[in-house]
Protein backbone atom coordinates (compact mmCIF):
# COMPACT_ATOMS: atom_id res chain seq x y z
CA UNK A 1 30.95 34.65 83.59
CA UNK A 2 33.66 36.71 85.30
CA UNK A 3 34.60 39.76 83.95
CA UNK A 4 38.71 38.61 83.54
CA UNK A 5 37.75 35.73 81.48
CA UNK A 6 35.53 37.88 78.98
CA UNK A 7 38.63 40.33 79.01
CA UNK A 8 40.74 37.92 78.44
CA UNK A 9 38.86 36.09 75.64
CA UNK A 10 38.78 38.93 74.05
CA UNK A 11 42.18 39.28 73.08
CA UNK A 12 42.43 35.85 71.75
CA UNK A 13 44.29 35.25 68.36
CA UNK A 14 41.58 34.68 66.05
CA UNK A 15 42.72 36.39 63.18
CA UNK A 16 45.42 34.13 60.86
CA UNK A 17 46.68 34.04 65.06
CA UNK A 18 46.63 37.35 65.34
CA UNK A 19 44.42 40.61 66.93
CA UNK A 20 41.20 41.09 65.90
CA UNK A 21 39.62 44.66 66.93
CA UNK A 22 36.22 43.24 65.77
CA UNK A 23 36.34 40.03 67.89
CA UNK A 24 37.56 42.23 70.97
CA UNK A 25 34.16 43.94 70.29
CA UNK A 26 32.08 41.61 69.53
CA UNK A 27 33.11 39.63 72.95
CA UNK A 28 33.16 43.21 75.00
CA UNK A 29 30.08 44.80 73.44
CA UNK A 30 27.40 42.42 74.97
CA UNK A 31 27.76 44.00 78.37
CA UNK A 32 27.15 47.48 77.22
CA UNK A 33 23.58 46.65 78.92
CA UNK A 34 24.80 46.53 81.93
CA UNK A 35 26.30 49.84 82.10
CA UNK A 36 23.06 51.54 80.93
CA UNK A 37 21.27 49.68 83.58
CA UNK A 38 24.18 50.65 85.94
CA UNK A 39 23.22 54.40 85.24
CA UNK A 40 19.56 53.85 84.93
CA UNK A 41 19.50 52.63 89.03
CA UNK A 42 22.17 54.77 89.77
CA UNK A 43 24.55 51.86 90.65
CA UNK A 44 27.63 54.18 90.93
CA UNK A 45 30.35 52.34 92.98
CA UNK A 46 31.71 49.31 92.50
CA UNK A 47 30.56 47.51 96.02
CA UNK A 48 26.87 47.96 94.58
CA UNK A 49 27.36 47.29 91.43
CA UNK A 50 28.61 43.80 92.96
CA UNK A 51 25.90 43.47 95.11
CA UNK A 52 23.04 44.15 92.20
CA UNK A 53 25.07 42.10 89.85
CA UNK A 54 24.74 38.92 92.74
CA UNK A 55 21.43 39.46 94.03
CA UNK A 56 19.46 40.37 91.00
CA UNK A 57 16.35 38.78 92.20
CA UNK A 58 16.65 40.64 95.20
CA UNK A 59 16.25 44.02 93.36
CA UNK A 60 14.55 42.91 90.51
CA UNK A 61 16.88 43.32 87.88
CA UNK A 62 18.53 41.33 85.07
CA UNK A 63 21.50 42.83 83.91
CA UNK A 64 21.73 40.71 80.80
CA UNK A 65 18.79 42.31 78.76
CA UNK A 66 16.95 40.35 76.17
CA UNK A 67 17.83 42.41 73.62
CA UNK A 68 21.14 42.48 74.14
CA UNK A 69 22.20 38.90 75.33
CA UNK A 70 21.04 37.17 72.65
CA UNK A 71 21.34 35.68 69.12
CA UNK A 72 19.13 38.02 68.06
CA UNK A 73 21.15 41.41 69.57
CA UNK A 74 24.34 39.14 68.00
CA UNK A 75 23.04 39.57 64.43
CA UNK A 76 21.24 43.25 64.98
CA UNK A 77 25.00 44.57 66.02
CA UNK A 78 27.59 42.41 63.73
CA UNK A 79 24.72 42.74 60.50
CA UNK A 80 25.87 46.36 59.95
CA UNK A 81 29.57 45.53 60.80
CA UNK A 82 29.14 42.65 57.64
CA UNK A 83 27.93 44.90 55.14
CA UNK A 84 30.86 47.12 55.46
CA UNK A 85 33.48 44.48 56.33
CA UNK A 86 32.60 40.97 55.73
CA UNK A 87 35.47 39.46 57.57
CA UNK A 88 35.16 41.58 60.42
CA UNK A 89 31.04 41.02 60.86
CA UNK A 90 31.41 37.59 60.61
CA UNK A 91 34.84 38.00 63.50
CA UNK A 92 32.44 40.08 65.78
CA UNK A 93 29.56 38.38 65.51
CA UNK A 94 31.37 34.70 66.78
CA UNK A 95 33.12 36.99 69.41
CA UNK A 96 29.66 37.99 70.69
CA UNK A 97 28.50 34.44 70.41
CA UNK A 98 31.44 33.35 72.54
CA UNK A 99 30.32 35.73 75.17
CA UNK A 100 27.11 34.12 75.09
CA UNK A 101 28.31 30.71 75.64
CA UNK A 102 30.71 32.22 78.39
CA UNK A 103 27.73 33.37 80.29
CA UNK A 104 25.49 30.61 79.88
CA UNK A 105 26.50 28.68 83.65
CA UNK A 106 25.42 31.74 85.22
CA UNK A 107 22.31 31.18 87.62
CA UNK A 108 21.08 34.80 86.39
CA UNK A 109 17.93 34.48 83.98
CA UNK A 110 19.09 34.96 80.29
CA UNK A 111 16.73 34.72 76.69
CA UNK A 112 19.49 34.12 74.31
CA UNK A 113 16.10 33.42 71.57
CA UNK A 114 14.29 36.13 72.03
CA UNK A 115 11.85 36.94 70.71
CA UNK A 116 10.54 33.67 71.57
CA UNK A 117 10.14 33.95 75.17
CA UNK A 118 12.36 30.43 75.99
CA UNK A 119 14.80 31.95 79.21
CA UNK A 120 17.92 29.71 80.42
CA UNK A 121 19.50 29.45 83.47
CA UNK A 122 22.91 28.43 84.17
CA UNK A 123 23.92 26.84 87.60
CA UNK A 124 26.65 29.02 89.21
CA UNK A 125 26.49 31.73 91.33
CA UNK A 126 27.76 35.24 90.24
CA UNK A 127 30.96 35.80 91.15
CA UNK A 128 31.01 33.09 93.39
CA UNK A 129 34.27 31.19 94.67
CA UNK A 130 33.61 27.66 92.03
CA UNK A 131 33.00 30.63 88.85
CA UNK A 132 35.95 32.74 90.01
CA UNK A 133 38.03 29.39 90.11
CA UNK A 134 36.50 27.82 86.79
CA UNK A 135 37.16 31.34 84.91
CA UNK A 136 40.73 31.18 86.59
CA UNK A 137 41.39 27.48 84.80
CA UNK A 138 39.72 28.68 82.00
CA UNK A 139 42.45 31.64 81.38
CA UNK A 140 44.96 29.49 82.16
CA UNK A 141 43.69 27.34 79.47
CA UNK A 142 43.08 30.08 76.59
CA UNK A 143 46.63 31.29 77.79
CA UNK A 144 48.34 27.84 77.43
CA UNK A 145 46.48 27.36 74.02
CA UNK A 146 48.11 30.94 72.70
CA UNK A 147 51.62 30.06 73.87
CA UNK A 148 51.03 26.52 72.04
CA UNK A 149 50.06 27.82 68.53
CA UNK A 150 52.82 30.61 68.86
């Protein structure tokens, strides 16, 4: 889903209604693939990062990485995060699971399973004018929802 939204999402009041540094991770972290991948093609500026992002087929890339976007990447990451800090594991690991769910319409491939080899699909294109306007409604949304319980 669009970057904003995952920005904004994570700085949502989930703690007692406040900050939580380990839910702004846990919703940020899960796109640490695609920077890796970013320097692994050397995707350096930003039109072709937008252009392999859209057309992943095209170069035959996913950007959201099995190990990565999934439940299984969710619990790898927040399980050392919960030993040290119960409260904050278990606040990282739903902010990575809310990525997840956040990226689910998009068309690109993603196994959120894995291992088992099961892949979804979502429906909308990447950065497309109908996600740009649902992630637009849906920050207006999370934004009238934190003015509300305020």
């Amino acid at each position: 889903m669009n970057l904003l939204l995952h920005i904004t999402s994570s700085l949502l009041p989930v703690n007692n209604l406040e900050f939580s540094w380990f839910w702004f991770a846990g919703s940020l972290i899960p796109d640490i693939d695609h920077i890796f991948l970013f320097i692994y093609y050397r995707v350096f500026s930003f039109k072709k990062i937008i252009d392999y992002v859209k057309n992943e087929e095209k170069y035959n890339i996913r950007f959201k990485t099995k190990y990565v976007h999934s439940i299984f990447g969710a619990m790898a990451l927040s399980l050392p995060i919960f030993l040290f800090n119960p409260a904050g594991g278990a606040y990282f690991f739903a902010g990575y699971i809310f990525h997840l769910i956040l990226d689910w319409p998009d068309k690109d491939v993603k196994q959120y399973l894995y291992p088992l080899k099961k892949e979804f699909k979502g429906f909308l294109p990447i950065s497309s004018k109908i996600e740009n306007l649902i992630s637009f409604a849906l920050l207006v949304c999370v934004i009238l929802i934190y003015k509300i319980i305020k």
